[in-house]
PDB file of N, CA and C in Angstrom:
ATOM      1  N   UNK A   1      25.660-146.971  60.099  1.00  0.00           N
ATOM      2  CA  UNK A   1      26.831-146.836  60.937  1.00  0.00           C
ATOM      3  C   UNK A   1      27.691-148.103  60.856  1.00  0.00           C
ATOM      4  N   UNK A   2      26.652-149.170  60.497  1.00  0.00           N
ATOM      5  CA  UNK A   2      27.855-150.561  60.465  1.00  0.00           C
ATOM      6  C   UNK A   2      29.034-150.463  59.602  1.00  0.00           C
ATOM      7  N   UNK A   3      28.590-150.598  58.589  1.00  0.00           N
ATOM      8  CA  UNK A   3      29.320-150.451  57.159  1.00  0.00           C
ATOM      9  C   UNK A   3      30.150-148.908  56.822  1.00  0.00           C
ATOM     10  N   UNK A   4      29.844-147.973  57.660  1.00  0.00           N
ATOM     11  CA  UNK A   4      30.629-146.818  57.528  1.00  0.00           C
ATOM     12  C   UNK A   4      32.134-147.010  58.479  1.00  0.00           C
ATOM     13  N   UNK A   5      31.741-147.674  59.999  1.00  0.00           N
ATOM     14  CA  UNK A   5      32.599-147.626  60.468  1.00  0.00           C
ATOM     15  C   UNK A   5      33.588-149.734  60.463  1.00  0.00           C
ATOM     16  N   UNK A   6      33.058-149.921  59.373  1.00  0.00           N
ATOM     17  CA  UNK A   6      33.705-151.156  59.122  1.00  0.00           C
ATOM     18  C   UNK A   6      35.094-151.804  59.296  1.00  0.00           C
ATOM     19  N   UNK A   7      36.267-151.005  58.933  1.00  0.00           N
ATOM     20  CA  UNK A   7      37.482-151.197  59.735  1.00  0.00           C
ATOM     21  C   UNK A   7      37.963-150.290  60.770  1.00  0.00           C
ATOM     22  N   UNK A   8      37.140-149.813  61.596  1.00  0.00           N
ATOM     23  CA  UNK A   8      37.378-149.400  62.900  1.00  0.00           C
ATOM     24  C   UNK A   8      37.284-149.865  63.777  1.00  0.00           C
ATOM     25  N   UNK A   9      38.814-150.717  64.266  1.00  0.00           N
ATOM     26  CA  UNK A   9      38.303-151.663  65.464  1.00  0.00           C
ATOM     27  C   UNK A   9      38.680-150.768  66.826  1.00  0.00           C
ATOM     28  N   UNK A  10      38.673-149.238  66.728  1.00  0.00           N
ATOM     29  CA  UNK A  10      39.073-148.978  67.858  1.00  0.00           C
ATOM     30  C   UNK A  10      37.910-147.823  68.579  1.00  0.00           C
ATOM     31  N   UNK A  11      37.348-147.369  69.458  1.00  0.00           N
ATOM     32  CA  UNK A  11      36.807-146.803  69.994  1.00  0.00           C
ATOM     33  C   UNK A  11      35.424-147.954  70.702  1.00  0.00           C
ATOM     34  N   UNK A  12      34.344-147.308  70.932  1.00  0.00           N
ATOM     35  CA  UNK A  12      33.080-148.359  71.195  1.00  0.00           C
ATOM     36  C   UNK A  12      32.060-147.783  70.564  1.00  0.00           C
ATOM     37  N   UNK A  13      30.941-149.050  70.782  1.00  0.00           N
ATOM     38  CA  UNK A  13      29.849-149.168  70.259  1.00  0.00           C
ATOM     39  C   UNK A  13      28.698-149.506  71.005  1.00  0.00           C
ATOM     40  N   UNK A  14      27.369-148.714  70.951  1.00  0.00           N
ATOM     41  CA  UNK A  14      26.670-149.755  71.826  1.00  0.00           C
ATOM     42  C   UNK A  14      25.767-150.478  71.814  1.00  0.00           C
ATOM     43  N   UNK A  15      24.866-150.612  72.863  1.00  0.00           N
ATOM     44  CA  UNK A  15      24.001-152.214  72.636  1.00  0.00           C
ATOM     45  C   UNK A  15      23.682-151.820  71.365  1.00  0.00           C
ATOM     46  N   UNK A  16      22.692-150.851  70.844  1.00  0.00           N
ATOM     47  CA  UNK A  16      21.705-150.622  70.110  1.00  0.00           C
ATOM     48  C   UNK A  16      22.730-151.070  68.202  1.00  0.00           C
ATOM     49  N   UNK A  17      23.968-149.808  68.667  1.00  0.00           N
ATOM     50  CA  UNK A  17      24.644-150.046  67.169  1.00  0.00           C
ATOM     51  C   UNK A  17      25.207-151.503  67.439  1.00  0.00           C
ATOM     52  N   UNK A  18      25.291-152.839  68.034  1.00  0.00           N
ATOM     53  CA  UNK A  18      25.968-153.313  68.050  1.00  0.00           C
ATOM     54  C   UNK A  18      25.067-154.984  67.264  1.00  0.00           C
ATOM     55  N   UNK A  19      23.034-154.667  68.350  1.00  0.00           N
ATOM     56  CA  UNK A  19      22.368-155.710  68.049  1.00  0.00           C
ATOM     57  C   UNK A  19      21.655-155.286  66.969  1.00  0.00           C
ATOM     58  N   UNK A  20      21.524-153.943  66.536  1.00  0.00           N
ATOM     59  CA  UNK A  20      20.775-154.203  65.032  1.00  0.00           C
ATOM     60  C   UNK A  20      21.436-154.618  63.680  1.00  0.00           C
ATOM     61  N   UNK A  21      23.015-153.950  63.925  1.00  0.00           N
ATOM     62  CA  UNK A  21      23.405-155.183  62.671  1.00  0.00           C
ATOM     63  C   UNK A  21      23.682-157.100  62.899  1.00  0.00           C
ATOM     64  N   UNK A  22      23.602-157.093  64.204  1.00  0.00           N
ATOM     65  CA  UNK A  22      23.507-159.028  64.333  1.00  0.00           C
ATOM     66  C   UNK A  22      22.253-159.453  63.783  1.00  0.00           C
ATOM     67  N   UNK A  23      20.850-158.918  64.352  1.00  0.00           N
ATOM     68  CA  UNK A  23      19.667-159.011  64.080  1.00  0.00           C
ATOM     69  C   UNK A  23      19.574-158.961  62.844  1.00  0.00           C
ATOM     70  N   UNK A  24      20.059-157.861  61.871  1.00  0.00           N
ATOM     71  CA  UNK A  24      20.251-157.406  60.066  1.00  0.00           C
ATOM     72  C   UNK A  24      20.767-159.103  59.189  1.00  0.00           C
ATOM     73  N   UNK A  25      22.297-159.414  60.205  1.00  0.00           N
ATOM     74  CA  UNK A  25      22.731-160.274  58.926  1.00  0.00           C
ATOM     75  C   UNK A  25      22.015-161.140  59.661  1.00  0.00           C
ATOM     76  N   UNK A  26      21.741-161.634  60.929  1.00  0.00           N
ATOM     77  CA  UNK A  26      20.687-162.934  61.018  1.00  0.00           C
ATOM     78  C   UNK A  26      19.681-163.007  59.951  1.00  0.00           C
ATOM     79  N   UNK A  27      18.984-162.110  59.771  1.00  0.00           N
ATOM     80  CA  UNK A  27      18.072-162.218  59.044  1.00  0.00           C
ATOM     81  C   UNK A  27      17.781-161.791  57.615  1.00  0.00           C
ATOM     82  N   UNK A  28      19.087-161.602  56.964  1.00  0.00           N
ATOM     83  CA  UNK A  28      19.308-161.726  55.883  1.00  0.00           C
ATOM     84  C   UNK A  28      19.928-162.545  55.259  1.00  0.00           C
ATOM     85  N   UNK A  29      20.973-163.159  56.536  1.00  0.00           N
ATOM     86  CA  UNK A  29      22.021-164.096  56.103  1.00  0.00           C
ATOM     87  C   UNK A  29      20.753-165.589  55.690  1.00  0.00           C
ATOM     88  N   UNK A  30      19.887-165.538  56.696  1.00  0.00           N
ATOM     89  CA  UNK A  30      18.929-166.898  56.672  1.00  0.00           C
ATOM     90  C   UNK A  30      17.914-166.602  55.180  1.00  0.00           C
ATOM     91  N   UNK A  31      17.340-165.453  54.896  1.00  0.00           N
ATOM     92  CA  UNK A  31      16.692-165.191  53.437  1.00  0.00           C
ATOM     93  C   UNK A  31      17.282-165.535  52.219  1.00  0.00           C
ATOM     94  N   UNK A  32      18.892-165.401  52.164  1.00  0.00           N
ATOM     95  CA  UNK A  32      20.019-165.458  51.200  1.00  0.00           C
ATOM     96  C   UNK A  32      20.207-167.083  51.365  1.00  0.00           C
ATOM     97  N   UNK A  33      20.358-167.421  52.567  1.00  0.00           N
ATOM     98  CA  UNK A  33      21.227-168.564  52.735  1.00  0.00           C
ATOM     99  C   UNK A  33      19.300-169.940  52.195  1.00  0.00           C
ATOM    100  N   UNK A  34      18.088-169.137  52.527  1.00  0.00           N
ATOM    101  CA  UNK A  34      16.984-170.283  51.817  1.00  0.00           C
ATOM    102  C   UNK A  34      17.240-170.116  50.473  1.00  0.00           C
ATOM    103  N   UNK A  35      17.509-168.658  50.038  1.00  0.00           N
ATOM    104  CA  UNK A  35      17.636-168.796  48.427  1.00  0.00           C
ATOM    105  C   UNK A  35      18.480-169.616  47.902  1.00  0.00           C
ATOM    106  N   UNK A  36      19.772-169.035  48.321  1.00  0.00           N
ATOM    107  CA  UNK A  36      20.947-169.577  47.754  1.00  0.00           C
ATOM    108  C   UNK A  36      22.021-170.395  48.569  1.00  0.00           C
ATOM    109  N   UNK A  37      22.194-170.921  48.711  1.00  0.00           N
ATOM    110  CA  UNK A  37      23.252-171.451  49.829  1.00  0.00           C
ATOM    111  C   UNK A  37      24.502-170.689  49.798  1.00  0.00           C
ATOM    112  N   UNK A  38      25.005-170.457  48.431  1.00  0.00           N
ATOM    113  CA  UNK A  38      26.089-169.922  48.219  1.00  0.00           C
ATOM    114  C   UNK A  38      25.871-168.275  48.223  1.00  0.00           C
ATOM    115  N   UNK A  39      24.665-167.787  48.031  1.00  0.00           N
ATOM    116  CA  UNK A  39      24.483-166.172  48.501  1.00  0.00           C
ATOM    117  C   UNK A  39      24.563-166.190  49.767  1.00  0.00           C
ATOM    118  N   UNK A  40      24.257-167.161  50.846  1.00  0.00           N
ATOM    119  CA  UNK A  40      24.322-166.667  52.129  1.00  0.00           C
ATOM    120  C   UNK A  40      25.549-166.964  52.336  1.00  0.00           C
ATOM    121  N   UNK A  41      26.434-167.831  52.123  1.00  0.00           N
ATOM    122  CA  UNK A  41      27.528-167.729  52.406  1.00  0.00           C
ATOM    123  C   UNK A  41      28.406-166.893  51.820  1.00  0.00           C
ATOM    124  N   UNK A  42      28.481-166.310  50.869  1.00  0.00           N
ATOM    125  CA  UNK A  42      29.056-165.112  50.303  1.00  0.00           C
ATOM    126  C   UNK A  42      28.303-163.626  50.901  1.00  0.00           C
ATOM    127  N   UNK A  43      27.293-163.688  51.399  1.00  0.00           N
ATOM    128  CA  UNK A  43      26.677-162.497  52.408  1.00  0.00           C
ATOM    129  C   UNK A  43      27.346-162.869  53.908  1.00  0.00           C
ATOM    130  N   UNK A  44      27.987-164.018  54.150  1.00  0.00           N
ATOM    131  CA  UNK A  44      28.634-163.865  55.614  1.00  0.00           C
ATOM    132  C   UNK A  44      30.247-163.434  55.679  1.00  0.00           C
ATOM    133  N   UNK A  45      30.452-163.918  54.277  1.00  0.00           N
ATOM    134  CA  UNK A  45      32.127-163.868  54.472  1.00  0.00           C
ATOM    135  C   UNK A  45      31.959-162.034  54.019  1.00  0.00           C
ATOM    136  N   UNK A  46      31.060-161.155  53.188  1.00  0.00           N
ATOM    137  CA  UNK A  46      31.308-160.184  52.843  1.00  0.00           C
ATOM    138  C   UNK A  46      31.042-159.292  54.616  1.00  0.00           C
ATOM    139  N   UNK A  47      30.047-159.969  55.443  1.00  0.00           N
ATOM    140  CA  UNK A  47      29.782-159.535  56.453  1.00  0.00           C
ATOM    141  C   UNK A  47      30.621-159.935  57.859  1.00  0.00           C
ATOM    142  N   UNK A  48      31.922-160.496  57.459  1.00  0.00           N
ATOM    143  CA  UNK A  48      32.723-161.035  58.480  1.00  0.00           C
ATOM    144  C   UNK A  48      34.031-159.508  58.914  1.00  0.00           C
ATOM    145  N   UNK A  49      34.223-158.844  58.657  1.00  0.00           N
ATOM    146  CA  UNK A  49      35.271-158.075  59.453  1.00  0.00           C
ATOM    147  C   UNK A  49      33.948-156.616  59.738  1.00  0.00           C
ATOM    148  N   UNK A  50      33.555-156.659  58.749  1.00  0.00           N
ATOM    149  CA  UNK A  50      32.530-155.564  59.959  1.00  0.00           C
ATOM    150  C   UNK A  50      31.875-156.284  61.291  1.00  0.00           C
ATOM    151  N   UNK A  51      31.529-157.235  60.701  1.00  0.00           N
ATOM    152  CA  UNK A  51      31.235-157.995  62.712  1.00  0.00           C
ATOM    153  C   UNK A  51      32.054-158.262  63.607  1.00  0.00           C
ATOM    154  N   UNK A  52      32.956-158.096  62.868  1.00  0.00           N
ATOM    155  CA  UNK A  52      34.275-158.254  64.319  1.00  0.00           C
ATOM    156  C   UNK A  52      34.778-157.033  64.833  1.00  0.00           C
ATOM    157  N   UNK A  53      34.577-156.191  63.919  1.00  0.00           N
ATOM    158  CA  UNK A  53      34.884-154.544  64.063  1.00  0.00           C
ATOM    159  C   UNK A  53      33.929-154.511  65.288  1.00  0.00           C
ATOM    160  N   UNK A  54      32.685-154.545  64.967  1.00  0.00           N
ATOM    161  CA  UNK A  54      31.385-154.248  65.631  1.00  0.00           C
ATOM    162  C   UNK A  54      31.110-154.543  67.202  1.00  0.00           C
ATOM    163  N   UNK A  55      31.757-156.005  67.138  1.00  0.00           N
ATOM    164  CA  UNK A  55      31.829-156.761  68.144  1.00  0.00           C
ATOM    165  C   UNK A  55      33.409-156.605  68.777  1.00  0.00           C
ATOM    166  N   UNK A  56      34.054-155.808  68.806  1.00  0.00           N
ATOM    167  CA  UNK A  56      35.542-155.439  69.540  1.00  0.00           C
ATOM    168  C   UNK A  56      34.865-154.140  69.860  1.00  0.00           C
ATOM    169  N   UNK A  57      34.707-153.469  69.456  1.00  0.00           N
ATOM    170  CA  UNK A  57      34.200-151.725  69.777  1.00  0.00           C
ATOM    171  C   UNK A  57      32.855-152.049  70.637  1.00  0.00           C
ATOM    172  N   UNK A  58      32.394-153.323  70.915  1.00  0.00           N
ATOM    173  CA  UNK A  58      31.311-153.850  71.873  1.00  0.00           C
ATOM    174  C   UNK A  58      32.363-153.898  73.119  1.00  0.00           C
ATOM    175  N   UNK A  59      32.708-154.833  73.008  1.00  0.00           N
ATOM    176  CA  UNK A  59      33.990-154.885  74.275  1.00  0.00           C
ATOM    177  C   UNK A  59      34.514-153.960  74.827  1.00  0.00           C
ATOM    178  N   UNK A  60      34.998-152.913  74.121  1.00  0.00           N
ATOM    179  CA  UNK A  60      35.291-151.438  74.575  1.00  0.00           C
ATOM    180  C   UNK A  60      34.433-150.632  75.419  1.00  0.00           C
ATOM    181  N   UNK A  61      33.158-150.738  74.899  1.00  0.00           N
ATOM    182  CA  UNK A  61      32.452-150.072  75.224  1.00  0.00           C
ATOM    183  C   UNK A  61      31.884-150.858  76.904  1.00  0.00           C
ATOM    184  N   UNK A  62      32.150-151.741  76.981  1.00  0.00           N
ATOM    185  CA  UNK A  62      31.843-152.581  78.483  1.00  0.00           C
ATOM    186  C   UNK A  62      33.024-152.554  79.438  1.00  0.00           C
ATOM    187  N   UNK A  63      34.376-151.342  78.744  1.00  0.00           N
ATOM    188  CA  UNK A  63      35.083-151.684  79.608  1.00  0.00           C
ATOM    189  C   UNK A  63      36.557-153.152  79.646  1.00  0.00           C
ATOM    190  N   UNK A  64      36.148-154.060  78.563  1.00  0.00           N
ATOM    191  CA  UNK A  64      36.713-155.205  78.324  1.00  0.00           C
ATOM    192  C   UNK A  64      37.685-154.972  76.615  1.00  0.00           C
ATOM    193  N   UNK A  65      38.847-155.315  76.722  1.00  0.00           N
ATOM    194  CA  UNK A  65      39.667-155.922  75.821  1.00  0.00           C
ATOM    195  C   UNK A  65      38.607-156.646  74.887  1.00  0.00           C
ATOM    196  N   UNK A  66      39.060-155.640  73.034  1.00  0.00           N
ATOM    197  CA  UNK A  66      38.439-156.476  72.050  1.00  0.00           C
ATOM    198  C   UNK A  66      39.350-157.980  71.958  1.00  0.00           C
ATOM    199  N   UNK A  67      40.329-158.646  72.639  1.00  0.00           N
ATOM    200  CA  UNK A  67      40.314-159.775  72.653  1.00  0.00           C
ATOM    201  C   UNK A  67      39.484-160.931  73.485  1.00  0.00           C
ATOM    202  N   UNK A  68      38.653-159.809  74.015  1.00  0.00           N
ATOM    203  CA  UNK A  68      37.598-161.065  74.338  1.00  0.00           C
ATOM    204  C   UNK A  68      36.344-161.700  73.878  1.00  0.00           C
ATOM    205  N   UNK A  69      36.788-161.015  72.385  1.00  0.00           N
ATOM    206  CA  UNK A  69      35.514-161.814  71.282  1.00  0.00           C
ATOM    207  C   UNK A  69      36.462-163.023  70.928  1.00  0.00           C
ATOM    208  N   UNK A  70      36.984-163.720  71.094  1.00  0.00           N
ATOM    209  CA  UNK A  70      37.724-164.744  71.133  1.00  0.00           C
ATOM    210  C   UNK A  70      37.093-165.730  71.708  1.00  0.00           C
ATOM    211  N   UNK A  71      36.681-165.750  73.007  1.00  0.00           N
ATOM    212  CA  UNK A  71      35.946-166.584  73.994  1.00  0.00           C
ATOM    213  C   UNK A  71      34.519-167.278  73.209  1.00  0.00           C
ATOM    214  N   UNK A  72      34.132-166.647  72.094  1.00  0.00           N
ATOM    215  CA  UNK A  72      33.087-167.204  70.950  1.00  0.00           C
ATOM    216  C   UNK A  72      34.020-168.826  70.915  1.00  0.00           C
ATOM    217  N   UNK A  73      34.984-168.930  70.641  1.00  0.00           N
ATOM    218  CA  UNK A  73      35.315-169.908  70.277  1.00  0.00           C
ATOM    219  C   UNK A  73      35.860-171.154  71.198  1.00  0.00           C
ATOM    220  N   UNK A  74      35.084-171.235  72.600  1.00  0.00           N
ATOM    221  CA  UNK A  74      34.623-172.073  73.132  1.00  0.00           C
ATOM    222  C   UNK A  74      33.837-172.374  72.675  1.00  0.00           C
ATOM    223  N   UNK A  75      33.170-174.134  72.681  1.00  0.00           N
ATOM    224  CA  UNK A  75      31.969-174.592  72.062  1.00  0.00           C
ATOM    225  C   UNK A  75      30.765-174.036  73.485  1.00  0.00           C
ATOM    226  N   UNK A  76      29.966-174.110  73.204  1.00  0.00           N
ATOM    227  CA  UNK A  76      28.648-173.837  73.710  1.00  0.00           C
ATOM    228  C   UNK A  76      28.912-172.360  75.112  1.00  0.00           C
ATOM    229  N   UNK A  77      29.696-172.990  75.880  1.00  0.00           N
ATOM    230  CA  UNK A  77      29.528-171.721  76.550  1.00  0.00           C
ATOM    231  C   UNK A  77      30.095-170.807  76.157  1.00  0.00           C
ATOM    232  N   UNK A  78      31.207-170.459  75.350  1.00  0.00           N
ATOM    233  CA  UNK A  78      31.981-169.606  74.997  1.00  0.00           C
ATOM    234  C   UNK A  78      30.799-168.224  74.063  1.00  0.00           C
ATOM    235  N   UNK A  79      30.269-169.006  73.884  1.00  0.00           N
ATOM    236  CA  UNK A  79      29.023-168.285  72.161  1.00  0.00           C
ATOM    237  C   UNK A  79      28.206-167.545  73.467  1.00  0.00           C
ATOM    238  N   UNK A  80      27.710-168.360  74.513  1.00  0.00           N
ATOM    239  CA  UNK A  80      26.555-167.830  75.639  1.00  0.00           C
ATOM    240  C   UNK A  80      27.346-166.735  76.392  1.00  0.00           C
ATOM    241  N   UNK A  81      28.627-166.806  76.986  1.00  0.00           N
ATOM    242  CA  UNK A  81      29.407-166.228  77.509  1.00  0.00           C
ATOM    243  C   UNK A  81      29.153-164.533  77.329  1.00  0.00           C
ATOM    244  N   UNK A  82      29.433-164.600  75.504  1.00  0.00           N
ATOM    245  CA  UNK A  82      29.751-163.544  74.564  1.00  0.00           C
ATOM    246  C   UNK A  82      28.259-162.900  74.770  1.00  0.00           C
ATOM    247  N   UNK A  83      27.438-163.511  74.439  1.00  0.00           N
ATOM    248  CA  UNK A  83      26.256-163.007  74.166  1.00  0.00           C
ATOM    249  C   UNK A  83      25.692-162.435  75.495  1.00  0.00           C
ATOM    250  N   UNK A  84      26.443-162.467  77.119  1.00  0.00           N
ATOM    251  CA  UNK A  84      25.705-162.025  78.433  1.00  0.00           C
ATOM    252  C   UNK A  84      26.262-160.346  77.964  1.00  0.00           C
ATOM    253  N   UNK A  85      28.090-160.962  77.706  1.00  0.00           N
ATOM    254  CA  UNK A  85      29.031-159.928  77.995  1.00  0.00           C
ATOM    255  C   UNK A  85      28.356-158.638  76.827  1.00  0.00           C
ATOM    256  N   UNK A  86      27.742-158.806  75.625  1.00  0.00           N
ATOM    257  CA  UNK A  86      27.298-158.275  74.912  1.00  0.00           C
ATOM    258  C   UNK A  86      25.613-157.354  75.023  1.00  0.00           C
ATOM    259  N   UNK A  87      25.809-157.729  75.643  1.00  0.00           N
ATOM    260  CA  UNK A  87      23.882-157.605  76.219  1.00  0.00           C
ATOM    261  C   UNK A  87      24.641-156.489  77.752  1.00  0.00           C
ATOM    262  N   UNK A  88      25.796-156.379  78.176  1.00  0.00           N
ATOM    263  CA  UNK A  88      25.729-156.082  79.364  1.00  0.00           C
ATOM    264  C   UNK A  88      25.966-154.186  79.341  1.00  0.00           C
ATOM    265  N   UNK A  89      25.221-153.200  80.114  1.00  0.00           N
ATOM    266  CA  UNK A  89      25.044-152.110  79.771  1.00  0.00           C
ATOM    267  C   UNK A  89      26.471-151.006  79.932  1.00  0.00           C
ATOM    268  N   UNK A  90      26.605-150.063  78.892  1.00  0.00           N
ATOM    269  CA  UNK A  90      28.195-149.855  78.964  1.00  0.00           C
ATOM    270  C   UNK A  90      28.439-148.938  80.213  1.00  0.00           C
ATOM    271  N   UNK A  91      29.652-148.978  80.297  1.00  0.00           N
ATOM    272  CA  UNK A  91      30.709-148.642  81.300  1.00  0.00           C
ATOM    273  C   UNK A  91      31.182-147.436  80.889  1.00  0.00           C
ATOM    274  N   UNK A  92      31.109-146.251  81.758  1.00  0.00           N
ATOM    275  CA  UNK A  92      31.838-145.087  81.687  1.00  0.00           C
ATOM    276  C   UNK A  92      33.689-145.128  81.597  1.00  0.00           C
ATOM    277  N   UNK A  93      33.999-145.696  82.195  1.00  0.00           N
ATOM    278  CA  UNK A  93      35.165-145.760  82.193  1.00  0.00           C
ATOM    279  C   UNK A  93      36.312-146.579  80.957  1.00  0.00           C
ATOM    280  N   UNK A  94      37.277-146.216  80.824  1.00  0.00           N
ATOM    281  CA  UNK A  94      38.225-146.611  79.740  1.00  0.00           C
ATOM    282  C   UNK A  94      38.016-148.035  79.341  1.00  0.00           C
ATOM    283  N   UNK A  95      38.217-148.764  78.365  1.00  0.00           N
ATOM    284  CA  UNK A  95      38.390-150.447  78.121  1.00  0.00           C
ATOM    285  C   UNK A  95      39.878-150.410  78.195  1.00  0.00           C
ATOM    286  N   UNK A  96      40.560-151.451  79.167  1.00  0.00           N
ATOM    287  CA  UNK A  96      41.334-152.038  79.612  1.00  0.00           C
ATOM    288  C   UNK A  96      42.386-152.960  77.695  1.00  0.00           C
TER     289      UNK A  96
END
């Protein structure tokens, strides 16, 4: 489902479709990135707009504006922030 719905930043997603592909490139990105330095970094940039897809259609699905995967880019709390708001169980109602 990741990679099928890869430039779809609009509808939602939930916990389940949202933490098994983080869990996926964590732990592929780190296998690639002991092999090769430059395979894992060419496995993140190939894995960078499906995670943002992934992670906006997260937001939706809680009810919240995909501009609030943005807030990642506070240092330290911004990353913790993301990760409550991401973990938090979805919302029946429309995303704002």
């Amino acid at each position: 489902m990741f990679y099928k719905r890869w430039n779809d930043f609009d509808g939602r997603s939930t916990r389940a479709e949202y933490w098994y592909p983080v869990l996926y490139m964590f732990v592929a990105g780190m296998i690639l990135g002991a092999i090769n330095q430059w395979l894992g970094s060419l496995f993140s940039l190939i894995n960078l707009v499906p995670a943002i897809a992934v992670g906006i259609r997260r937001m939706h699905d809680i009810g919240k504006s995909g501009w609030w995967m943005l807030i990642c880019l506070i240092p330290l709390i911004g990353g913790i922030w993301f990760i409550v708001l991401a973990a938090t169980p979805t919302k029946e109602e429309k995303y704002a």
